[in-house]
PDB file of N, CA and C in Angstrom:
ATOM      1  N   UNK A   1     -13.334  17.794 -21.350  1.00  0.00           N
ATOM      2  CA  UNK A   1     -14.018  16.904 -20.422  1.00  0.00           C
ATOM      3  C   UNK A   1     -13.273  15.577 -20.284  1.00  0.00           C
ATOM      4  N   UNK A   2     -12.975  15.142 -21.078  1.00  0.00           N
ATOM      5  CA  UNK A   2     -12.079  13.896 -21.286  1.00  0.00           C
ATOM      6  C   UNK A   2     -10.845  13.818 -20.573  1.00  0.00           C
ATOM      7  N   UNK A   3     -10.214  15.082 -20.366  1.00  0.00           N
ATOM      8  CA  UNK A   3      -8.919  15.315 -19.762  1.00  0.00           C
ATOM      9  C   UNK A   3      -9.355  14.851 -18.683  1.00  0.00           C
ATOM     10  N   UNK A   4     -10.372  16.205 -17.911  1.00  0.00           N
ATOM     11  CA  UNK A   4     -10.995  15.564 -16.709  1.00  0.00           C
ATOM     12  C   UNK A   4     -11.397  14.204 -16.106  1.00  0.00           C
ATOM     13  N   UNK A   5     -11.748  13.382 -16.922  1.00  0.00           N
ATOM     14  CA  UNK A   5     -12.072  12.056 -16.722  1.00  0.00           C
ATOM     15  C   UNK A   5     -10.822  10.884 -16.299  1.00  0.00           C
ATOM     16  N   UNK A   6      -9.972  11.290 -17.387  1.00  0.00           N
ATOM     17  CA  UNK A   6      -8.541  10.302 -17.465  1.00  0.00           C
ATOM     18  C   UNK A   6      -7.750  10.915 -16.310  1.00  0.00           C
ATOM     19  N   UNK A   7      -7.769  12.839 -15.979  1.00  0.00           N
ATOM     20  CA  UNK A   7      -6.688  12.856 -14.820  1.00  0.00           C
ATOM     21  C   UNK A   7      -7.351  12.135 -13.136  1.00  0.00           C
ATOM     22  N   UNK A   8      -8.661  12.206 -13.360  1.00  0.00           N
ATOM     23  CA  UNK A   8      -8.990  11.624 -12.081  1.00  0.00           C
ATOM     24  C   UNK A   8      -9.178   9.896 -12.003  1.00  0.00           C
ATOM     25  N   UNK A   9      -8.889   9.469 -12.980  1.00  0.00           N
ATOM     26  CA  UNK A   9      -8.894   8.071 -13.303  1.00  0.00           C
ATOM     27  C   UNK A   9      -7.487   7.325 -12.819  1.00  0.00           C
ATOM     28  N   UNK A  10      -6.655   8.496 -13.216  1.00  0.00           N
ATOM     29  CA  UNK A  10      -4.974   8.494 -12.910  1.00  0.00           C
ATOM     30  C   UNK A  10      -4.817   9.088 -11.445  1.00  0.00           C
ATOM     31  N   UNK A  11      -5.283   9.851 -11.104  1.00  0.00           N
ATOM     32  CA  UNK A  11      -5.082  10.206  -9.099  1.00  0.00           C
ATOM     33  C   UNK A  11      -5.959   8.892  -8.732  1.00  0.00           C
ATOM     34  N   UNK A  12      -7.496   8.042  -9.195  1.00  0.00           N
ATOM     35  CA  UNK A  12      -7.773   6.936  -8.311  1.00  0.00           C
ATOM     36  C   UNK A  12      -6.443   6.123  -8.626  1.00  0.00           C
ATOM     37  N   UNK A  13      -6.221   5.852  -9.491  1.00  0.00           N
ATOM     38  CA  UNK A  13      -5.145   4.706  -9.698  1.00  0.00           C
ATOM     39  C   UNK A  13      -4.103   4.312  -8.618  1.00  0.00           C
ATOM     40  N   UNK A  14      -3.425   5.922  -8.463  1.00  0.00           N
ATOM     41  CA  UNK A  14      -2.462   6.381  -7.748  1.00  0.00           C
ATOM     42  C   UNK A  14      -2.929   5.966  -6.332  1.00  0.00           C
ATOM     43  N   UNK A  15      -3.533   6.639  -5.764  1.00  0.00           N
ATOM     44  CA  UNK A  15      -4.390   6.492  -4.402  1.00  0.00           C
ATOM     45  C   UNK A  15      -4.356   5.329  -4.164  1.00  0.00           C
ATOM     46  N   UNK A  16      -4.866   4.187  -5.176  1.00  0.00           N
ATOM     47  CA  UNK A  16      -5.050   2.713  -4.880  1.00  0.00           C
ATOM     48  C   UNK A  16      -3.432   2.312  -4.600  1.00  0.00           C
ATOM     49  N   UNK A  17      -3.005   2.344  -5.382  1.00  0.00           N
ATOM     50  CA  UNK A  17      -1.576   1.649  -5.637  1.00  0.00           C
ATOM     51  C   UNK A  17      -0.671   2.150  -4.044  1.00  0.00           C
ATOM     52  N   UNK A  18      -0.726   3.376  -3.761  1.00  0.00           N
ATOM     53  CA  UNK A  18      -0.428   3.104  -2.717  1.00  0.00           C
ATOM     54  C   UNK A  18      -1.160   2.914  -1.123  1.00  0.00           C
ATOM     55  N   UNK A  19      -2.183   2.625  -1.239  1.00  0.00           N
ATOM     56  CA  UNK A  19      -3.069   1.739  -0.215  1.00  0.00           C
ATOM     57  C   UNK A  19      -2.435   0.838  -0.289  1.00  0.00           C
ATOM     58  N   UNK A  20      -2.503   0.241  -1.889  1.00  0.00           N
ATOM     59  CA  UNK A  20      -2.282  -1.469  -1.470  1.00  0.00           C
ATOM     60  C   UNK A  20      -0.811  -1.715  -0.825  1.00  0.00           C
ATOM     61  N   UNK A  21       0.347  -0.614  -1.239  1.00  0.00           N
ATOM     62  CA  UNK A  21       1.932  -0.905  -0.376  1.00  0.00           C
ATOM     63  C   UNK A  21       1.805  -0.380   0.815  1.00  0.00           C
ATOM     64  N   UNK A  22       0.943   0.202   1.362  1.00  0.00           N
ATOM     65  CA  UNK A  22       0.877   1.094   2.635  1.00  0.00           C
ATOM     66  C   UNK A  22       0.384  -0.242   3.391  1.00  0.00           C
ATOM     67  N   UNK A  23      -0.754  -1.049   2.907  1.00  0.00           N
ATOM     68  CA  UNK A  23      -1.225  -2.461   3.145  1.00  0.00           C
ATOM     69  C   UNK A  23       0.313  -3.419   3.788  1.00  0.00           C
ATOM     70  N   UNK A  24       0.847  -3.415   2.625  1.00  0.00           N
ATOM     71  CA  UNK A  24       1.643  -4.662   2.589  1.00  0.00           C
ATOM     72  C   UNK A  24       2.751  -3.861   3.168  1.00  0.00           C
ATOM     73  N   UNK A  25       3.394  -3.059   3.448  1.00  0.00           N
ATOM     74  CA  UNK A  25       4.355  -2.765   4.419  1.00  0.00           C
ATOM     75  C   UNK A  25       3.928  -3.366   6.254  1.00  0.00           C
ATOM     76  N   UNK A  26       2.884  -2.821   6.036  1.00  0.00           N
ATOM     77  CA  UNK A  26       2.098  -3.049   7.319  1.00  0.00           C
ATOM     78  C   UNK A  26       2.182  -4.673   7.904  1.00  0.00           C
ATOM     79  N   UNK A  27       1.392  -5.348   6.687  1.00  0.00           N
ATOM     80  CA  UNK A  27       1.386  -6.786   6.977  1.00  0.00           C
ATOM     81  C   UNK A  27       3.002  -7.368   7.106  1.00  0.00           C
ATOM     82  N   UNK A  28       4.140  -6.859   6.077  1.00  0.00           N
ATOM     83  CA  UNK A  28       5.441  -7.107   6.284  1.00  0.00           C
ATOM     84  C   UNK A  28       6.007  -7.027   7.517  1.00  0.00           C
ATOM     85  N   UNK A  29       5.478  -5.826   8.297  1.00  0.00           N
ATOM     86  CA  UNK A  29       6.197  -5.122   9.514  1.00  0.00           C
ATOM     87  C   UNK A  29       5.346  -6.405  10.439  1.00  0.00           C
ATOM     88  N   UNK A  30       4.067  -6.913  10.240  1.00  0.00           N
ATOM     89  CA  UNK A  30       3.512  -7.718  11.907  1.00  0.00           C
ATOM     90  C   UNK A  30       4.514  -8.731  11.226  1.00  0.00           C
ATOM     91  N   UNK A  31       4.607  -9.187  10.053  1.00  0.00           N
ATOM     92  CA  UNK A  31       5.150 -10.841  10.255  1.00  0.00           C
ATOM     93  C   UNK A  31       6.542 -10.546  10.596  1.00  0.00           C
ATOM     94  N   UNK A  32       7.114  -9.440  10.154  1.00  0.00           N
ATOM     95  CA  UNK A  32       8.123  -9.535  10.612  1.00  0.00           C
ATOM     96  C   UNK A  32       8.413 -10.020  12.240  1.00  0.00           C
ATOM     97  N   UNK A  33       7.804  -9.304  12.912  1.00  0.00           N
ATOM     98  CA  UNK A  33       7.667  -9.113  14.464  1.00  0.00           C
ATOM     99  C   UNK A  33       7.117 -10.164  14.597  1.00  0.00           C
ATOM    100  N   UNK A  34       5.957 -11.366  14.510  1.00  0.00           N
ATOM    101  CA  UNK A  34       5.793 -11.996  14.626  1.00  0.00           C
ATOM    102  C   UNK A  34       6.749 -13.327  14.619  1.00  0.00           C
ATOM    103  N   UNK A  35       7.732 -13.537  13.462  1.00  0.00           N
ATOM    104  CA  UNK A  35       8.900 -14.071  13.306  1.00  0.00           C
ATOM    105  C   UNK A  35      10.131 -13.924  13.707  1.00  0.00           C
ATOM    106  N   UNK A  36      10.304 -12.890  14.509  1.00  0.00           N
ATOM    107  CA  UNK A  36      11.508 -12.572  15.193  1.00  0.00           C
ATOM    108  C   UNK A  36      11.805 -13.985  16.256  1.00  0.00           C
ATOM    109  N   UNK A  37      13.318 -14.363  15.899  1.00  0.00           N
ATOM    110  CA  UNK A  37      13.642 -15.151  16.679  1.00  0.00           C
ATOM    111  C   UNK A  37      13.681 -14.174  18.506  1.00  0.00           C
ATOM    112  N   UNK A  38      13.464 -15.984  19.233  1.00  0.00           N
ATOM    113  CA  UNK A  38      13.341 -15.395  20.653  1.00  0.00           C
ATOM    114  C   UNK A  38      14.349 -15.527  21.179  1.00  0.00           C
ATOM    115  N   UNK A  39      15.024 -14.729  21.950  1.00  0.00           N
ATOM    116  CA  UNK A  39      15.985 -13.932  22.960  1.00  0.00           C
ATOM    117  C   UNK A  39      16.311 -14.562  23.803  1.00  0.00           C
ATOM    118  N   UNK A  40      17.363 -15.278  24.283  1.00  0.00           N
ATOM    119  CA  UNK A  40      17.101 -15.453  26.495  1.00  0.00           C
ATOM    120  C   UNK A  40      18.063 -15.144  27.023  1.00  0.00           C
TER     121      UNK A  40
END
């Protein structure tokens, strides 16, 4: 039972950890674009 407990403790972990870079790629990619020097 214990196994059970710790391997799904370790897939939430996982899951989170990459939300939160899936997050911050995201936010990286608008500022990027947001900061792009302008063109003429």
């Amino acid at each position: 039972m214990k196994k059970i407990i710790v391997t799904l403790l370790a897939v939430g972990g996982v899951l989170l950890a990459k939300k939160k870079m899936d997050e911050s790629k995201a936010e990286q990619a608008l500022w990027a674009e947001a900061t792009d020097p302008v063109s003429k």
